[in-house]
Protein backbone atom coordinates (compact mmCIF):
# COMPACT_ATOMS: atom_id res chain seq x y z
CA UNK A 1 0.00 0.00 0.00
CA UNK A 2 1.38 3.41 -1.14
CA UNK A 3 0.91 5.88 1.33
CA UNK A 4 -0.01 9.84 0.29
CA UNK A 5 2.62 12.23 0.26
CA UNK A 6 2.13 14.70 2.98
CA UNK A 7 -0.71 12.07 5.05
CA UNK A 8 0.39 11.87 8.69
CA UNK A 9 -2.31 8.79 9.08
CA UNK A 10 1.00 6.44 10.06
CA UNK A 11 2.63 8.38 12.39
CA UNK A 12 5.43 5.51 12.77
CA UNK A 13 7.36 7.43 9.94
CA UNK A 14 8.05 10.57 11.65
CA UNK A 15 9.08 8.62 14.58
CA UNK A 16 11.29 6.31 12.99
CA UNK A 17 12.92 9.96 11.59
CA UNK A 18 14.00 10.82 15.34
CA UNK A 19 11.14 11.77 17.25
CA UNK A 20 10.21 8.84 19.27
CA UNK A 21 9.96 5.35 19.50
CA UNK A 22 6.96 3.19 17.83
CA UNK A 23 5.67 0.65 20.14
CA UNK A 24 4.39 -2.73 19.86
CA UNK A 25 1.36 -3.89 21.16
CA UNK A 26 1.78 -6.30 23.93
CA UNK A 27 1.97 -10.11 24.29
CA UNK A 28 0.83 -12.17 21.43
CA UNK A 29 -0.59 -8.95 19.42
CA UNK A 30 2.62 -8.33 16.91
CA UNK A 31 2.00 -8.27 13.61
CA UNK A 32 5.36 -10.89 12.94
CA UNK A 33 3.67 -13.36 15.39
CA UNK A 34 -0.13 -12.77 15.35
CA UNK A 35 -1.39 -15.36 12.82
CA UNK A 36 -5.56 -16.11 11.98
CA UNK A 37 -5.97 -19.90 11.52
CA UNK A 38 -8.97 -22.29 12.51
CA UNK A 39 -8.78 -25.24 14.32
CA UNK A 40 -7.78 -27.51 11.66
CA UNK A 41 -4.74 -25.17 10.63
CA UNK A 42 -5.98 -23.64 7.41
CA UNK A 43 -5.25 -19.86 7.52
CA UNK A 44 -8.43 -17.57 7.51
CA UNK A 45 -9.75 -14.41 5.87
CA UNK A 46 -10.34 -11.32 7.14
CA UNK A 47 -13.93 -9.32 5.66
CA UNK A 48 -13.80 -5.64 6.61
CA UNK A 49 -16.93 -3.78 6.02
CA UNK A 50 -17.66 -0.91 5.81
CA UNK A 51 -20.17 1.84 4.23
CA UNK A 52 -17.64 2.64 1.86
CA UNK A 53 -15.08 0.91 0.21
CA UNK A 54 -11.14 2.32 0.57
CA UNK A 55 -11.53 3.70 -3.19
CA UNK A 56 -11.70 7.00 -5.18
CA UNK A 57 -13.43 6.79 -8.12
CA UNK A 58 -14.12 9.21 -11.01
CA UNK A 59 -15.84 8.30 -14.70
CA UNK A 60 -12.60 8.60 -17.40
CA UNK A 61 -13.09 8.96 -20.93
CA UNK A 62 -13.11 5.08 -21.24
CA UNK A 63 -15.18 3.95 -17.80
CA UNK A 64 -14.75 3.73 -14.47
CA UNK A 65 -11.54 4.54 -13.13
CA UNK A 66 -10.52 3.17 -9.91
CA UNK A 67 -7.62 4.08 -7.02
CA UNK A 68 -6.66 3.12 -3.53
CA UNK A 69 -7.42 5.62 -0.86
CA UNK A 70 -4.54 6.40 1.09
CA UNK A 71 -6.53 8.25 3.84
CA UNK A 72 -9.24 5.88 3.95
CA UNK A 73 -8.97 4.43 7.79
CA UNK A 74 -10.09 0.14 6.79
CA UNK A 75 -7.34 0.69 4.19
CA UNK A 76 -4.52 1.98 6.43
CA UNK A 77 -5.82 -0.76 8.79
CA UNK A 78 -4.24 -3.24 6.63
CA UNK A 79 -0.92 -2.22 7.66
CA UNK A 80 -1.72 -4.18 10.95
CA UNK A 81 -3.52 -7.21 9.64
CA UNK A 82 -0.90 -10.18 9.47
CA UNK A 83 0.66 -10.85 6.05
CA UNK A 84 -0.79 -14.76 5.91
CA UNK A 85 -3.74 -13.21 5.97
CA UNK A 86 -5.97 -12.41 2.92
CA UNK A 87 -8.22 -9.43 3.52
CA UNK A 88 -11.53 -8.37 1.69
CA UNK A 89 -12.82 -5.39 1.99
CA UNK A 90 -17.15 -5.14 1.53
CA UNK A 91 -18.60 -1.82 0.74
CA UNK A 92 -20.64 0.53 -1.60
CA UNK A 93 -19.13 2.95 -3.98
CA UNK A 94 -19.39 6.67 -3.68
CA UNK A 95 -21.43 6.52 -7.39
CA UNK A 96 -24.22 5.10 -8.95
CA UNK A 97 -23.06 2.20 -11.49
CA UNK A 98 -25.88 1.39 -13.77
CA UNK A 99 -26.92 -1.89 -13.91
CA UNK A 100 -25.17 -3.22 -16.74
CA UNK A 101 -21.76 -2.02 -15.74
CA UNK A 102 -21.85 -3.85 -12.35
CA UNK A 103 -20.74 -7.47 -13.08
CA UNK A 104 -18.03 -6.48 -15.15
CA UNK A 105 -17.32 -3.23 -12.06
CA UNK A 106 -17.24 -5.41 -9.55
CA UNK A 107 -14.48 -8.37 -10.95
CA UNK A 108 -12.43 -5.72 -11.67
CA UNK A 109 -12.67 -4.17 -8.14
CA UNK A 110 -11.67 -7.67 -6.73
CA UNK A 111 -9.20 -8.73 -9.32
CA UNK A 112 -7.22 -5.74 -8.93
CA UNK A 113 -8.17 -4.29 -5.01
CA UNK A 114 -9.82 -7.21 -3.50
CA UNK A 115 -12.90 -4.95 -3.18
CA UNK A 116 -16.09 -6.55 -2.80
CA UNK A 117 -18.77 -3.31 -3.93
CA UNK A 118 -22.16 -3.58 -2.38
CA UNK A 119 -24.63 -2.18 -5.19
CA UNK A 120 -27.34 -0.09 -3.36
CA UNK A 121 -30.23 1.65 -5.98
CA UNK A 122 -30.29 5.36 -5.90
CA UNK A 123 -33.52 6.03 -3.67
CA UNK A 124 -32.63 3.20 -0.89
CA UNK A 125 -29.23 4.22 -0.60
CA UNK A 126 -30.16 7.95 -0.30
CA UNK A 127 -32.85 7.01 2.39
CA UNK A 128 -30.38 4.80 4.05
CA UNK A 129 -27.34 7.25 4.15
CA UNK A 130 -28.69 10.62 3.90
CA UNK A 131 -32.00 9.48 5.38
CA UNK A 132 -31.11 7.42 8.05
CA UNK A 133 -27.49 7.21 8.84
CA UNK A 134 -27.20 10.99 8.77
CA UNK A 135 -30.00 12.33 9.96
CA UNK A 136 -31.36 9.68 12.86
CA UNK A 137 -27.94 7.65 13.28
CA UNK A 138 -25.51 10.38 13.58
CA UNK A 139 -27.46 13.04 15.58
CA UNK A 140 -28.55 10.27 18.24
CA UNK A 141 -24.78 9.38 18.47
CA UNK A 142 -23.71 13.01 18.98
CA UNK A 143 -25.89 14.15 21.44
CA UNK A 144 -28.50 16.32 19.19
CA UNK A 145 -32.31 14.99 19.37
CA UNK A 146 -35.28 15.97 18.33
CA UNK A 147 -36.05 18.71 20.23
CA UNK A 148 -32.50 20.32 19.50
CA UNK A 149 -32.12 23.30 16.69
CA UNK A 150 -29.35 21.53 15.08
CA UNK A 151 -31.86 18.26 14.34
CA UNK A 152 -33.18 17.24 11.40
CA UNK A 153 -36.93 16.06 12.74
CA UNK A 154 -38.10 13.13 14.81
CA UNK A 155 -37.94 9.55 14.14
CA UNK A 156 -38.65 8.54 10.51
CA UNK A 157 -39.79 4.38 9.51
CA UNK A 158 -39.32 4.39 6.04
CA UNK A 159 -35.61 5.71 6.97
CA UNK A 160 -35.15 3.06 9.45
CA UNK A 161 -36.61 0.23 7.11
CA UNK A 162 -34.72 1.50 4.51
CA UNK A 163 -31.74 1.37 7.15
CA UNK A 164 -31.98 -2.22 7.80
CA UNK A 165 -32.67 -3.34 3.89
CA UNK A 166 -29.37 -1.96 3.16
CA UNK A 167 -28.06 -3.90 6.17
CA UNK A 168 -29.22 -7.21 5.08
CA UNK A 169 -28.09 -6.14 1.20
CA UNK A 170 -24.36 -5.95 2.75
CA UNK A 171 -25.35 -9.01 4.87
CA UNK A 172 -25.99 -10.66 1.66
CA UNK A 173 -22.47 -10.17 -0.08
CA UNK A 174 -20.71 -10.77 3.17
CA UNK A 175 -22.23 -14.24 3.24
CA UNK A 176 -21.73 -14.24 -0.66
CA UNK A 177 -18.23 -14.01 -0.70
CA UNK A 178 -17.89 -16.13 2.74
CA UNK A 179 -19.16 -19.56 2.15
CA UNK A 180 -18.27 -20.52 5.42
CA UNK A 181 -17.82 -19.31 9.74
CA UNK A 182 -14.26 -19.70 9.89
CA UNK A 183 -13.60 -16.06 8.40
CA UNK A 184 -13.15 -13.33 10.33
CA UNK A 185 -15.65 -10.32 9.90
CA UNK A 186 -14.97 -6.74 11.15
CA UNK A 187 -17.81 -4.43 11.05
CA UNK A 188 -16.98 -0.30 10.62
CA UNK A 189 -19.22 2.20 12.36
CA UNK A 190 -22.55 3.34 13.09
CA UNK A 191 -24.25 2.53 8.97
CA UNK A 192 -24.38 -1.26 9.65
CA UNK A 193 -24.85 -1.77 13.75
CA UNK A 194 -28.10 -4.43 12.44
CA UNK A 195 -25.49 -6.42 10.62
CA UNK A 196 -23.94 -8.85 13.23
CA UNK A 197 -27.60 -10.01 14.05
CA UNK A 198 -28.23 -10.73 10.28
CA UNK A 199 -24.99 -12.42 9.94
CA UNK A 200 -25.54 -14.35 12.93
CA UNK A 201 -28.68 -15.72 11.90
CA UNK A 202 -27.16 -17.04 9.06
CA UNK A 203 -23.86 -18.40 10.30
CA UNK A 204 -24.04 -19.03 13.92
CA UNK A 205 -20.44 -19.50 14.76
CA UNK A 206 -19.64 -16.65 12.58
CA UNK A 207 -16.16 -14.63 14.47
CA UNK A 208 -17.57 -11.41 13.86
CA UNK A 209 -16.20 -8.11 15.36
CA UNK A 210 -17.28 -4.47 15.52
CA UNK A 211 -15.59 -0.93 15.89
CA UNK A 212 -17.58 2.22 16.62
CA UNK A 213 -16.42 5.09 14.94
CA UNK A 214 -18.45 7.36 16.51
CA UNK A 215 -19.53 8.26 20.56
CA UNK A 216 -21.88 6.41 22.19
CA UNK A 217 -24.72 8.27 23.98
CA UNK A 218 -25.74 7.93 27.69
CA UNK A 219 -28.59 5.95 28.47
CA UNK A 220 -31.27 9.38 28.93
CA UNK A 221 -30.25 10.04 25.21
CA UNK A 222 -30.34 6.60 24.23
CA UNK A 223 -33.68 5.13 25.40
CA UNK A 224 -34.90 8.36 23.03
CA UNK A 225 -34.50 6.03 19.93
CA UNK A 226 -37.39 3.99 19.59
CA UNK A 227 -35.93 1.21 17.82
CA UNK A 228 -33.07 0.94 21.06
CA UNK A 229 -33.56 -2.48 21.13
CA UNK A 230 -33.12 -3.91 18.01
CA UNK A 231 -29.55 -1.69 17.80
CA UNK A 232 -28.39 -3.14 21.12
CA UNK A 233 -29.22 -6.85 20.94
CA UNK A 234 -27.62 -6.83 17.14
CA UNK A 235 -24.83 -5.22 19.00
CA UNK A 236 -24.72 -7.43 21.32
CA UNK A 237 -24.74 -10.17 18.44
CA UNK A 238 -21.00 -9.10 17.53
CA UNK A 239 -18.47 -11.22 19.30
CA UNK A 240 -15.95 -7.82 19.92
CA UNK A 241 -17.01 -4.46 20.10
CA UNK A 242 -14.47 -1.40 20.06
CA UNK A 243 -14.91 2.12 21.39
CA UNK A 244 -13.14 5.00 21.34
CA UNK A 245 -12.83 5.67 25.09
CA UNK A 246 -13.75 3.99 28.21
CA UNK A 247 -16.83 6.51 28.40
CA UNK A 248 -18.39 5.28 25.58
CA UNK A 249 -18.21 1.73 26.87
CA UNK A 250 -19.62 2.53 29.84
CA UNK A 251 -22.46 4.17 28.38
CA UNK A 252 -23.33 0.97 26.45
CA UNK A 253 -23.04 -1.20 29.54
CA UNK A 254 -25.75 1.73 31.01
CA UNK A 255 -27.93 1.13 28.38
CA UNK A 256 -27.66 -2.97 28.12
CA UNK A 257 -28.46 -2.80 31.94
CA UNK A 258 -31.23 -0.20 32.18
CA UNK A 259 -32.96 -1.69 28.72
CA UNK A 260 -32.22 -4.61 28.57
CA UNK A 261 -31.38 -5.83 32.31
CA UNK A 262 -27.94 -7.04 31.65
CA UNK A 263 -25.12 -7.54 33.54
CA UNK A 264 -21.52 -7.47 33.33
CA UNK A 265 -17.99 -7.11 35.06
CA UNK A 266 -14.82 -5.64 34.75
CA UNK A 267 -11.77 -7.20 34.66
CA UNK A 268 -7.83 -5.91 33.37
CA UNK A 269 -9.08 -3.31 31.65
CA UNK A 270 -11.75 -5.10 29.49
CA UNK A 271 -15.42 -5.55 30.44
CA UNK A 272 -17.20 -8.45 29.82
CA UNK A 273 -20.91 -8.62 29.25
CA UNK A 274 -23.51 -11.59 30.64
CA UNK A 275 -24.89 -12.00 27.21
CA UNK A 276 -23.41 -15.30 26.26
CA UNK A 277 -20.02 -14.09 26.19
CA UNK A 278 -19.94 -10.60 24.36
CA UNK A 279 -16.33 -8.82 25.18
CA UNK A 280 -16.50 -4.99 24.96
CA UNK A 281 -12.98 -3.69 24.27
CA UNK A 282 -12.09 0.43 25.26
CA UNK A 283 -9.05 2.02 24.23
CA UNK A 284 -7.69 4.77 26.54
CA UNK A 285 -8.20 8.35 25.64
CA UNK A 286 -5.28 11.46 25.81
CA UNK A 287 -5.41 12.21 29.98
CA UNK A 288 -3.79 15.39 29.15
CA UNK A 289 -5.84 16.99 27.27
CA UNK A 290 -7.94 20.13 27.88
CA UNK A 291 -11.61 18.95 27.40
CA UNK A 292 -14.43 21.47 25.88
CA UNK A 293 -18.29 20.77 25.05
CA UNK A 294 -17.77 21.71 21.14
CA UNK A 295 -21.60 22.77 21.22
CA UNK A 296 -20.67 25.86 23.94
CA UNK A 297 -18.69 28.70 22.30
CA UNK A 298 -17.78 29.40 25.65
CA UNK A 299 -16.63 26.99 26.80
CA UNK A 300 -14.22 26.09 23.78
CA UNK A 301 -13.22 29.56 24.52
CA UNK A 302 -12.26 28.65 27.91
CA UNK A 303 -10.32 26.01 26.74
CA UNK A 304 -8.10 27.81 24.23
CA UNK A 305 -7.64 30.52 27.17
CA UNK A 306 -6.94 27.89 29.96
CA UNK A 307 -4.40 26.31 27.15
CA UNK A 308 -2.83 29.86 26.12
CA UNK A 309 -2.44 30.72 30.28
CA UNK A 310 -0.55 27.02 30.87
CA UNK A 311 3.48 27.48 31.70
CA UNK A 312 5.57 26.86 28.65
CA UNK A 313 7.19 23.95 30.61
CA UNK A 314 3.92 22.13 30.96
CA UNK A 315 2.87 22.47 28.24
CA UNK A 316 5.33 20.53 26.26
CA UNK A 317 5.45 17.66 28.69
CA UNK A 318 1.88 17.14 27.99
CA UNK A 319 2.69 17.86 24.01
CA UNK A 320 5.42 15.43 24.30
CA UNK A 321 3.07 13.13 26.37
CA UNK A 322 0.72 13.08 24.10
CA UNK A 323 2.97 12.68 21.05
CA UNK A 324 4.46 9.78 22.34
CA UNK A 325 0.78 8.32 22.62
CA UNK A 326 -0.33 9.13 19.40
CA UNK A 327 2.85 8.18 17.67
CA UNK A 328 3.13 4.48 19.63
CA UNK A 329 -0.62 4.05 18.51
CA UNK A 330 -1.50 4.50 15.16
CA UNK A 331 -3.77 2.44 12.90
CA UNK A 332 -1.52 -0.36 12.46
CA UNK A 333 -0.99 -1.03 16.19
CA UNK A 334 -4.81 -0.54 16.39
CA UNK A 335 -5.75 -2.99 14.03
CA UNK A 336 -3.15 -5.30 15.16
CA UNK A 337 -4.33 -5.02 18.94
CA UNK A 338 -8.30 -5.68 17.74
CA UNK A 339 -7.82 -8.57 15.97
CA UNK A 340 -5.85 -10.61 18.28
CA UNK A 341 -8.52 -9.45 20.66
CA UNK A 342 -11.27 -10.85 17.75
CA UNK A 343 -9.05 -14.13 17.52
CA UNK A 344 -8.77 -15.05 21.14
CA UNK A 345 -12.61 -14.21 22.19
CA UNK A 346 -13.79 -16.43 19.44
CA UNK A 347 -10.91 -19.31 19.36
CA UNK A 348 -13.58 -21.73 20.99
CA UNK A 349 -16.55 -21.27 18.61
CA UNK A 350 -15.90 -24.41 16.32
CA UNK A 351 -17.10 -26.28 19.84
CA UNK A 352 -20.50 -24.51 20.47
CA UNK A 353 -23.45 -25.41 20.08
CA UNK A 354 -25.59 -23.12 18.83
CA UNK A 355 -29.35 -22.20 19.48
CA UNK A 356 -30.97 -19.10 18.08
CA UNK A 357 -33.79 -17.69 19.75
CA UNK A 358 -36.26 -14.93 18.78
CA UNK A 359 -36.81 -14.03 15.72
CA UNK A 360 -36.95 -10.10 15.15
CA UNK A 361 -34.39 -7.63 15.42
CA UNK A 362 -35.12 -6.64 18.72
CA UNK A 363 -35.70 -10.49 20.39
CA UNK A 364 -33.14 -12.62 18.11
CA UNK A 365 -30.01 -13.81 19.88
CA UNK A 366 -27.80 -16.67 19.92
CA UNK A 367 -27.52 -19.13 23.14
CA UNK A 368 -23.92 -20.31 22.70
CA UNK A 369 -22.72 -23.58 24.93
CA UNK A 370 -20.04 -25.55 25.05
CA UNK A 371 -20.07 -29.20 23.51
CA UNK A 372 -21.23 -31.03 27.12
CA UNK A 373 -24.76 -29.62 27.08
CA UNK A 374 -27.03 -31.79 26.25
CA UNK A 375 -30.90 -30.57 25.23
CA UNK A 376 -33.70 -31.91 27.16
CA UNK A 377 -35.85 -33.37 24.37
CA UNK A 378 -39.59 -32.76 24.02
CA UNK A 379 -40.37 -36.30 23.99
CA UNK A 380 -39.33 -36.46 27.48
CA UNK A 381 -41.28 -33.77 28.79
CA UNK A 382 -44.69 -34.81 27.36
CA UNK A 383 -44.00 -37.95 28.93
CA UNK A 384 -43.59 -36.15 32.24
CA UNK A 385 -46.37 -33.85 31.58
CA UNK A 386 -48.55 -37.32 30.84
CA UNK A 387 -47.86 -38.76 33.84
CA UNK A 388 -49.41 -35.92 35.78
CA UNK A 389 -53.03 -36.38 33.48
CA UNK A 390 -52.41 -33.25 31.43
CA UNK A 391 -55.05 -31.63 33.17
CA UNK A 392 -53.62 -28.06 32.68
CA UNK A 393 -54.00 -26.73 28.82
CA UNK A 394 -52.29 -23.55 29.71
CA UNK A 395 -49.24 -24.97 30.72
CA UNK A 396 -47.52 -26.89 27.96
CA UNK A 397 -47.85 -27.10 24.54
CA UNK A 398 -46.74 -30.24 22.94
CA UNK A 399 -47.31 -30.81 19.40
CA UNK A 400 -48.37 -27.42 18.06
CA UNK A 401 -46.40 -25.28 16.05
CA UNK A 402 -42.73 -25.26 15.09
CA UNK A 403 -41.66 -22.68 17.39
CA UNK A 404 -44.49 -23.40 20.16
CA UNK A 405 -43.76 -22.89 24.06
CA UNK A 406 -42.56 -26.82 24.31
CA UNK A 407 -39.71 -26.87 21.60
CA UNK A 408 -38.34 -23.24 22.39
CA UNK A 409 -38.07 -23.94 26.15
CA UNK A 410 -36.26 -26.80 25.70
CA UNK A 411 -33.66 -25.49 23.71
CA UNK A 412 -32.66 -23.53 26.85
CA UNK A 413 -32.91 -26.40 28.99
CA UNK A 414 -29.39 -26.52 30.52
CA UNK A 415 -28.21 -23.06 29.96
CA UNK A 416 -26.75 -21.74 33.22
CA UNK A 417 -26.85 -18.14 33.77
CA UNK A 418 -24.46 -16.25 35.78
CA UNK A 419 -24.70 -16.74 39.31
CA UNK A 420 -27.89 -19.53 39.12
CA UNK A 421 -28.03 -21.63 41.24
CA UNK A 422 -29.09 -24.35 39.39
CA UNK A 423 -29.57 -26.27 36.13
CA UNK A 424 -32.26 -27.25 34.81
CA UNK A 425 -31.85 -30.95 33.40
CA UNK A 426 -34.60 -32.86 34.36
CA UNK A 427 -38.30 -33.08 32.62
CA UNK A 428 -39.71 -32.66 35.71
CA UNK A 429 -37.90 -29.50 36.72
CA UNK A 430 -39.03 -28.00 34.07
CA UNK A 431 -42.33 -28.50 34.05
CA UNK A 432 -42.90 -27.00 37.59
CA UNK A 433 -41.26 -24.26 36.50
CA UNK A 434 -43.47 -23.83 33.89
CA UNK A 435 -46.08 -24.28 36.40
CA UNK A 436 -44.89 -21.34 38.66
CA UNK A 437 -44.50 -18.62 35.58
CA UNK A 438 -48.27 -19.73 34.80
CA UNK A 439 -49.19 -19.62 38.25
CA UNK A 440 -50.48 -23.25 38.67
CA UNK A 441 -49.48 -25.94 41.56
CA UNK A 442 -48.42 -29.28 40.41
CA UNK A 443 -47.91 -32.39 43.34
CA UNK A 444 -44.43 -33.77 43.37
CA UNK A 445 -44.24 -37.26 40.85
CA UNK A 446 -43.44 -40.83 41.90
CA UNK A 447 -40.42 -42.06 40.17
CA UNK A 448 -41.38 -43.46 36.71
CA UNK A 449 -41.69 -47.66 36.31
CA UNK A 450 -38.99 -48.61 34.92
């Protein structure tokens, strides 16, 4: 990869010229050592999406002309993303190809870039971008609702549906070009947060990661979306998620908990969430730094004044503090640092077993357990459920529809939630719990004839 003259995006340049040191990130993370490979040893790919693809393109005298964007962030990414690894970058194109052109557009985009271009039509990709993403994504993630000067209006559906058609169009090449759940997927930003649930409906043990570009609101702004749910629990479909700071983290934690009535814990700097094993990973922000509220000309004023009034001395220890920071970390070390994180939270998923449950945006998740569960078949608990006469109707199902109260519950028959203390593995167990939630009293069994 070429990099533009006069582009500071890899900072590792000026540092190797005499300015600092470039660091490496920690343990197993290094770029020389960190290799992708599944369990039987065959090296795996690496799918970035994104919105858009790491490409400038103009319309020559001949066609479409086509160049790699130096500045583009996924691109520079590479530059951290292990050399046995083949990478494939998903996204639209900043045009409109016509129809005919696209075929021959898009083998020449992976032939030559290993670009993958996600063909939206005109009026669904302008409500999905400029509708949705823009003007209900973006001001919910910055802070500006409804009621603010600076919004665009309230809550639009056709925008949102629009929003999630183009999420399951993008879900639809990923799974095109990825026959298979030993790739690697890294989602990009705040345009496709309803992609890891699509995704993980169709490929349960799918290693699929995403980074948020973007801040993420507190809770009071939050719960202001009305589809809240449906972004969290696809969220909370990704196996990694990456923030910018520790703040933003912690506001999706608020928001899992107060919504959705999640736990989680902290632990060496990561925090883990009790959703079936989501890992939320933070990155640490510049401590030295003079912090404003850009929407307050006065207080940015403040800023620049408290900044002008600092000694000289101090302030170049926190310049040279800060330069050291943002000269040891730069894309490359980013990259490098997220996927070993992506590789180690997902090196056990070729063991799960898999159980998907729900099936709309905001109810579908995956149960994930290891390969010693054992489900608790319905045949067993109608024959439990016989020996006590059947006399309550309300109470179990058996033999209705495919996704009636019988066949659901026992595909979570087993699963162990944090802190429980105990399993459910026994027909019987189950069906007096089923007998408390429907408020019903059921005498305790003699033990079945054998």
């Amino acid at each position: 990869m070429q990099t533009a003259r006069g582009s500071y995006h890899n900072l590792a340049g000026l540092v190797d010229s005499g300015r600092g040191e470039q660091a490496q990130p920690s343990g197993a993370a290094t770029k020389s050592r960190l290799s992708l490979e599944s369990n039987d040893g065959r090296a795996t790919r690496l799918l970035v999406v994104s919105n858009h693809l790491p490409l400038r393109v103009k319309r020559g005298a001949t066609g479409w002309e086509f160049e790699w964007d130096e500045d583009a962030l996924v691109g520079q990414a590479k530059e951290g993303v292990p050399t046995d690894l083949e990478v494939l970058y998903v996204g639209s194109l900043p045009v409109d190809v016509a129809l005919e052109e696209q075929d021959a557009v898009a083998g020449e985009l992976k032939r030559l870039y290993n670009c993958c271009p996600v063909f939206l039509e005109k009026d669904l990709k302008d409500k999905f971008y400029k509708g949705c993403c823009k003007q209900q994504m973006w001001p919910l993630f910055h802070y500006v609702l409804p009621m603010s000067p600076e919004s665009s209006g309230r809550f639009d559906q056709e925008m949102w549906q629009a929003y999630v058609k183009a999420n399951k169009i993008f879900c639809e090449k990923v799974v095109e070009e990825s026959s298979t759940d030993t790739d690697y997927v890294w989602i990009h930003d705040y345009h496709l947060l309803v992609l890891p649930s699509l995704l993980r409906k169709r490929f349960n043990r799918i290693r699929c990661g995403l980074f948020l570009h973007s801040p993420f609101p507190s809770s009071e702004i939050f719960r202001t979306f009305p589809k809240r749910e449906e972004v969290l629990r696809s969220l909370l479909n990704a196996d990694l998620i990456g923030f910018h700071t520790f703040d933003y983290a912690r506001h999706f934690l608020s928001c899992c908990s107060r919504m959705l009535g999640l736990e989680h814990e902290t632990s060496r700097g990561s925090i883990t969430i009790d959703y079936y094993g989501q890992f939320v990973g933070c990155s640490p922000s510049l401590s030295g730094a003079i912090r404003v509220n850009p929407w307050s000309v006065e207080s940015t004023a403040d800023g620049i004044y408290a900044a002008i009034k600092l000694p000289r001395e101090h302030r170049q220890l926190r310049h040279e503090k800060h330069w050291r920071y943002v000269s040891q970390h730069t894309v490359a070390y980013w990259a490098t640092s997220y996927i070993a994180d992506l590789q180690r939270v997902t090196k056990n998923h070729v063991a799960m077993k898999c159980y998907g449950l729900g099936l709309g945006l905001d109810t579908f998740r995956m149960v994930a357990l290891d390969a010693n569960f054992r489900r608790l078949e319905e045949r067993a608990v109608a024959s439990t459920y016989a020996r006590w006469g059947g006399r309550h109707t309300d109470l179990l199902q058996v033999g209705g529809p495919p996704h009636g109260p019988a066949q659901v519950f026992a595909c979570t028959v087993g699963q162990k939630p944090s802190r429980a203390p105990f399993y459910l593995n026994d027909p019987e167990e189950v069906l007096q719990l089923l007998a408390r939630l429907v408020g019903v009293s059921l005498p305790l069994l003699p033990a079945a004839s054998s």
